[in-house]
Protein backbone atom coordinates (compact mmCIF):
# COMPACT_ATOMS: atom_id res chain seq x y z
CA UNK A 1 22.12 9.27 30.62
CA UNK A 2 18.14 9.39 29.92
CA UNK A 3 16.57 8.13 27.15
CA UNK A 4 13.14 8.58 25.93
CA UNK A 5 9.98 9.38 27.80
CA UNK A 6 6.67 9.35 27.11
CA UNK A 7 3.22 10.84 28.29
CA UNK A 8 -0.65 11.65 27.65
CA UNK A 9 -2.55 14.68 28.98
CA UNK A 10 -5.97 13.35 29.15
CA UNK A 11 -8.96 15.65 30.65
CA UNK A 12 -10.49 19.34 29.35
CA UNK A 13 -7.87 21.82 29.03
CA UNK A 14 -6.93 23.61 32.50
CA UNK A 15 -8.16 20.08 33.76
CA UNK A 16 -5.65 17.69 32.43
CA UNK A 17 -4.28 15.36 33.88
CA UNK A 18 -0.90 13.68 33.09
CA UNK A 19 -0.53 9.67 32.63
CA UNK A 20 2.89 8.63 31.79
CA UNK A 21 3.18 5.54 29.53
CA UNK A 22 6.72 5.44 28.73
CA UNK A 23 10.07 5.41 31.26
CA UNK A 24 13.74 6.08 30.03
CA UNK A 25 13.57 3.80 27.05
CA UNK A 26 16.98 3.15 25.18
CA UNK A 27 17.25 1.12 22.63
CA UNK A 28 18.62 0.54 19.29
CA UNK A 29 17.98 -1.91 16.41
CA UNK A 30 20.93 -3.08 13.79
CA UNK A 31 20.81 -3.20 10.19
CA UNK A 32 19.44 -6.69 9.16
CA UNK A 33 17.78 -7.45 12.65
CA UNK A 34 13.71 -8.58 13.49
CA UNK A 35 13.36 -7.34 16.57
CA UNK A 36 9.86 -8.18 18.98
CA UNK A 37 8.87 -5.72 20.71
CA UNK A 38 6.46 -7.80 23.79
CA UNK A 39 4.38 -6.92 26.56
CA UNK A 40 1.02 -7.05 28.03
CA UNK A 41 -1.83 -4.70 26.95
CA UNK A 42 -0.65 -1.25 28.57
CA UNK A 43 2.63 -1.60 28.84
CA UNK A 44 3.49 0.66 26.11
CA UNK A 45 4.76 -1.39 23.36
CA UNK A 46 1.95 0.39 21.00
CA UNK A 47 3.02 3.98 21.96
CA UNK A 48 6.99 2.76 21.55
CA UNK A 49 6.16 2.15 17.76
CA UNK A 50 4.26 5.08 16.89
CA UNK A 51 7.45 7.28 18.47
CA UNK A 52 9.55 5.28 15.74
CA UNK A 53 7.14 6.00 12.99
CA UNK A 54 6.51 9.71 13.84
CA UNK A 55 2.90 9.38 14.46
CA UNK A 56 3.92 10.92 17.88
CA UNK A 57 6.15 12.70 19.45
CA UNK A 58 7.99 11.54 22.56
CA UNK A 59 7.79 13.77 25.54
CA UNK A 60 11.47 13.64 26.48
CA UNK A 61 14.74 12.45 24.61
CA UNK A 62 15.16 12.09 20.82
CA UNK A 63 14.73 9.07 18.09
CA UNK A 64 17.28 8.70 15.08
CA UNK A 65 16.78 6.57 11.98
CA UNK A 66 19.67 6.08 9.84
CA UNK A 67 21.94 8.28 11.09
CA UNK A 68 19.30 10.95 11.21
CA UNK A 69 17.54 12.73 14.16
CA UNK A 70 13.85 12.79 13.34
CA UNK A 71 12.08 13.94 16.24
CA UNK A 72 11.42 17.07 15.08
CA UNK A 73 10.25 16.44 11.79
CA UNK A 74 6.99 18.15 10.88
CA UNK A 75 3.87 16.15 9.76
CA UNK A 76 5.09 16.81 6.08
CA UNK A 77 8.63 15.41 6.59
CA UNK A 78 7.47 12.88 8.57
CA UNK A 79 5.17 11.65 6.05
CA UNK A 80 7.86 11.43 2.96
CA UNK A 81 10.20 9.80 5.96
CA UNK A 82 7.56 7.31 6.16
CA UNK A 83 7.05 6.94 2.44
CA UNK A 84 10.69 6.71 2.09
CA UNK A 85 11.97 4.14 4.33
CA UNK A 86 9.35 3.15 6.62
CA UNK A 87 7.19 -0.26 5.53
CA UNK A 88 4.36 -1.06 7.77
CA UNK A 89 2.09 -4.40 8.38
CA UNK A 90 -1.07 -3.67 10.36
CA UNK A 91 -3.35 -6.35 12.57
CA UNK A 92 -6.30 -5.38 10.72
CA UNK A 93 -4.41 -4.92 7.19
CA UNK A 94 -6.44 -1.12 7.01
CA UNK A 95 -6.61 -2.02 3.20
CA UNK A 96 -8.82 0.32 1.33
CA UNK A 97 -11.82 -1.52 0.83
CA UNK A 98 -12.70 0.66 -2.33
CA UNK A 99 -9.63 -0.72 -3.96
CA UNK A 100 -8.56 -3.87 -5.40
CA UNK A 101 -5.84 -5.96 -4.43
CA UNK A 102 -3.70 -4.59 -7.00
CA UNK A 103 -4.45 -0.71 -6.54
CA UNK A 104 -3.73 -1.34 -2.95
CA UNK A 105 -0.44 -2.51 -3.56
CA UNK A 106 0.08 0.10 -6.19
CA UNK A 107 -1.03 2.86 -4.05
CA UNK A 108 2.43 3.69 -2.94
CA UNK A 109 4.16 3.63 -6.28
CA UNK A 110 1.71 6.41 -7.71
CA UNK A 111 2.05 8.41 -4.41
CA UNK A 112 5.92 8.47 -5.49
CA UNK A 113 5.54 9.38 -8.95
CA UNK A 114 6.17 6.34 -10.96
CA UNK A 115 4.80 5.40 -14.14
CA UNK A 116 1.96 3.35 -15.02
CA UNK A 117 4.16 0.75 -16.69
CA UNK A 118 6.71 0.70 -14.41
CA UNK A 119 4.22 0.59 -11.30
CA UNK A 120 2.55 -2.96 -13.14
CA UNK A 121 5.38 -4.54 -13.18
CA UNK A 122 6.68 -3.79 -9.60
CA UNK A 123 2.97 -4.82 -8.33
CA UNK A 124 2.57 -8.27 -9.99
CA UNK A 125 6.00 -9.61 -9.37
CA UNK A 126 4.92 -8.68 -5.72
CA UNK A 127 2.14 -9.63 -5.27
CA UNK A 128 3.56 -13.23 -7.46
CA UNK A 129 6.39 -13.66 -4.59
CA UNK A 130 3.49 -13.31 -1.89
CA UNK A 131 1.51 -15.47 -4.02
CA UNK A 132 -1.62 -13.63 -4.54
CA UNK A 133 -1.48 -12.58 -8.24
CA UNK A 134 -4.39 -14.40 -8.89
CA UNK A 135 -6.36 -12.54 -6.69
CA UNK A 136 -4.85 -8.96 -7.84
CA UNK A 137 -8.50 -7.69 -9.44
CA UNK A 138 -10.01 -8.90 -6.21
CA UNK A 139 -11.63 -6.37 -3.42
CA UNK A 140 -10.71 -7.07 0.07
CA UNK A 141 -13.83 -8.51 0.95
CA UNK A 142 -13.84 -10.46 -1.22
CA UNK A 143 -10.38 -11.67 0.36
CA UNK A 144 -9.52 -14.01 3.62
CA UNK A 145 -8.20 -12.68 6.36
CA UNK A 146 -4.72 -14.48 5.21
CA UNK A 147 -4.90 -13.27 2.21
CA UNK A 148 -5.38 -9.68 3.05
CA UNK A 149 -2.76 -9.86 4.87
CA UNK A 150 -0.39 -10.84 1.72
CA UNK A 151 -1.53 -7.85 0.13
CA UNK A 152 -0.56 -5.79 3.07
CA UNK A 153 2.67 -7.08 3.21
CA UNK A 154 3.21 -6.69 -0.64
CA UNK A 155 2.00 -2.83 0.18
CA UNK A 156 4.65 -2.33 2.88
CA UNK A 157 7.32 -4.01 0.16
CA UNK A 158 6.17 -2.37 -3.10
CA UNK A 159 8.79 0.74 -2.27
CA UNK A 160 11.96 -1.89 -1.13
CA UNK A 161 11.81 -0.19 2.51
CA UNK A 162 15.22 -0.99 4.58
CA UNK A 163 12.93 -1.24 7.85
CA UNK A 164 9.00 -2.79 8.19
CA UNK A 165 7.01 -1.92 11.07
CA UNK A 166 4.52 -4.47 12.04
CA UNK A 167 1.67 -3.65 14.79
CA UNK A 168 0.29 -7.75 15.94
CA UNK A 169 0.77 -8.54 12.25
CA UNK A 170 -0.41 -11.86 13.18
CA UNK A 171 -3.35 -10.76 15.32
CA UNK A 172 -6.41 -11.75 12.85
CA UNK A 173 -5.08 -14.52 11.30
CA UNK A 174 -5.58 -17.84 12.40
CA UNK A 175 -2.62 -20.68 13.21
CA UNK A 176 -1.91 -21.84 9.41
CA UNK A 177 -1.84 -18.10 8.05
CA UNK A 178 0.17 -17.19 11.16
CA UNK A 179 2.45 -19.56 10.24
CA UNK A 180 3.10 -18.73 6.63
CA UNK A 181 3.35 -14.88 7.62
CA UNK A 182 5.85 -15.78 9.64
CA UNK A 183 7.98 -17.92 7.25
CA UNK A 184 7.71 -15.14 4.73
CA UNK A 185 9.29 -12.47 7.31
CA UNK A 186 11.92 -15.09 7.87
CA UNK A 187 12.49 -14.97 4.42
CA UNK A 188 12.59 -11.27 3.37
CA UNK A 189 14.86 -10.61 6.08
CA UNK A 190 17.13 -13.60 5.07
CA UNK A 191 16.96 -12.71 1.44
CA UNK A 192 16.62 -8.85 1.30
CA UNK A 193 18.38 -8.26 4.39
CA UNK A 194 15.15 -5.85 5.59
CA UNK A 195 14.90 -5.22 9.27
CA UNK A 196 11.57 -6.09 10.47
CA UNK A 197 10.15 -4.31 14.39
CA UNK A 198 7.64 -6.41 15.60
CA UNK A 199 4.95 -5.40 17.89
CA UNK A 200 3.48 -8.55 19.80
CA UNK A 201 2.08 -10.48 22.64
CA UNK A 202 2.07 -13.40 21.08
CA UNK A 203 5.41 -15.53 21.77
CA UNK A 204 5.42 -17.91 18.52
CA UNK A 205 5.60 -14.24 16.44
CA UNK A 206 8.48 -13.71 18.61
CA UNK A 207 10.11 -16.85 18.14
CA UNK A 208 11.21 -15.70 14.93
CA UNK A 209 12.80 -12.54 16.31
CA UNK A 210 17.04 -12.18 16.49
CA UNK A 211 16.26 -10.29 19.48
CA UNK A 212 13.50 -9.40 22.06
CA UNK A 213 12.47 -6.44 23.97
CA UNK A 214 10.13 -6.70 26.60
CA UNK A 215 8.03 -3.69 28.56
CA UNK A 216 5.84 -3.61 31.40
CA UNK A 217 4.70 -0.70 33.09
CA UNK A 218 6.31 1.35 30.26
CA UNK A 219 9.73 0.18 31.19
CA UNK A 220 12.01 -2.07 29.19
CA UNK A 221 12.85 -4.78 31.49
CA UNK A 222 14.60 -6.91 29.53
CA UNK A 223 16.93 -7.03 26.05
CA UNK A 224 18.09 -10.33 24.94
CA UNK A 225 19.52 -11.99 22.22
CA UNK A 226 19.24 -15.17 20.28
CA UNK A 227 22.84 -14.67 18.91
CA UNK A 228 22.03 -14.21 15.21
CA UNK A 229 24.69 -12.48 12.85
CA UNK A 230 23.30 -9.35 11.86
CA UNK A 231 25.07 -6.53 10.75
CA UNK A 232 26.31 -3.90 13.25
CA UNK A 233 25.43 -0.94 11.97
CA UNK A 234 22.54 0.63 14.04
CA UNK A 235 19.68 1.74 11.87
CA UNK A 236 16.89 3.18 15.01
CA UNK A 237 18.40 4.43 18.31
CA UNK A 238 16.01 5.54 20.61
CA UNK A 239 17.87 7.33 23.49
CA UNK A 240 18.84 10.75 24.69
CA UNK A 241 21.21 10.86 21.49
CA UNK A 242 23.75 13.45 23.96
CA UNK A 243 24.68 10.20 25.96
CA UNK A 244 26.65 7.54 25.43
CA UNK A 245 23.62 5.13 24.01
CA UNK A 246 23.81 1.22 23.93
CA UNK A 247 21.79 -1.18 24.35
CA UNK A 248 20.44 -2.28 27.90
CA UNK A 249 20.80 -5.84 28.86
């Protein structure tokens, strides 16, 4: 069985020249897991998490998410996908800097339709249980880099996604903030039973994982566990879904 491969054409066209970045990756993440995703610059642990999130397309083998193949999806069903189920927390938050704290946060809930009321009440309770209400009328510059990141996370929440993608979600913050990022992913997993991927190369981010995947050279190398219950119900495989699939330990 093959799973999924991955790789650039780089070069003018007729020219190009073909660098492969990702090996026969198979993998799958359960329902209720934070997995880390680890591995030095290059090694393809960037490229891995835009396959999941549709952003690109994986040169060889296919992707499900809940029980659904979505490798072919086109731009437009990837993006309600995304909207749908996907959460994401970004190293440099990519808040809009035109918009408050609050508008940020709501921008998701008016993308999906919902009233004004309705979309109020959803956004301050957030942004309350991330503790940043008091800052809600605030523009992100006028924000620290910890507490942008609080709004980012309340913006990947705001539509209750089952799964949160998080590109080095701890990458611009400093020890303290790092710290209370973590113990809030801790908590919306433990509480809301959301399963969190974790792109890092930093090991105390990966401390707090249930499991660990590492990469180098685009290859996963090694799968391990830290024996936490989750549930067993696999929400992402990546493989070639005509196999057998499993994880690789």
């Amino acid at each position: 069985m093959t799973g999924i491969s991955h790789q650039f054409k780089i070069g003018k066209k007729g020219k190009e020249r073909i660098v492969p970045v990702l090996h026969d990756i198979r993998l799958s993440v359960a329902k209720g897991e934070i997995v880390a995703i680890v591995g030095r610059s290059g090694s393809g642990k960037s490229t891995l998490l835009n396959l999941m999130s549709g952003y690109i397309r994986p040169t060889a083998g296919e992707i499900q998410v809940m029980g659904r193949n979505v490798t072919k999806l086109d731009e437009g069903g990837w993006a309600d996908f995304r909207l749908a189920h996907y959460g994401f927390i970004f190293q440099n938050f990519q808040l809009i800097s035109s918009m408050t704290a609050y508008e940020n946060v709501e921008l998701p809930l008016v993308l999906k339709g919902i009233g004004k009321a309705e979309r109020h009440k959803r956004v301050m309770k957030l942004l309350e249980s991330v503790d940043i209400a008091s800052f809600a009328g605030h523009y992100p510059s006028e924000l620290s880099g910890g507490q942008q990141q609080r709004v980012s996370v309340a913006r990947a929440l705001i539509l209750e996604p089952p799964i949160v993608l998080a590109d080095e979600p701890s990458g611009s913050l400093d020890s303290e903030n790092e710290k209370a990022l973590l113990t809030m992913i801790k908590q919306l997993n433990h509480e809301l039973g959301i399963t969190f991927v974790i792109i890092t190369h930093d090991d105390q981010v990966a401390s707090v994982a249930h499991r660990t995947i590492r990469l180098q050279d685009g290859r996963l190398v090694r799968d391990f566990s830290s024996q936490a219950k989750v549930e067993t119900a696999d929400l992402i495989q990546v493989q070639d879904l005509q196999g057998t699939g499993g994880r690789e330990r």
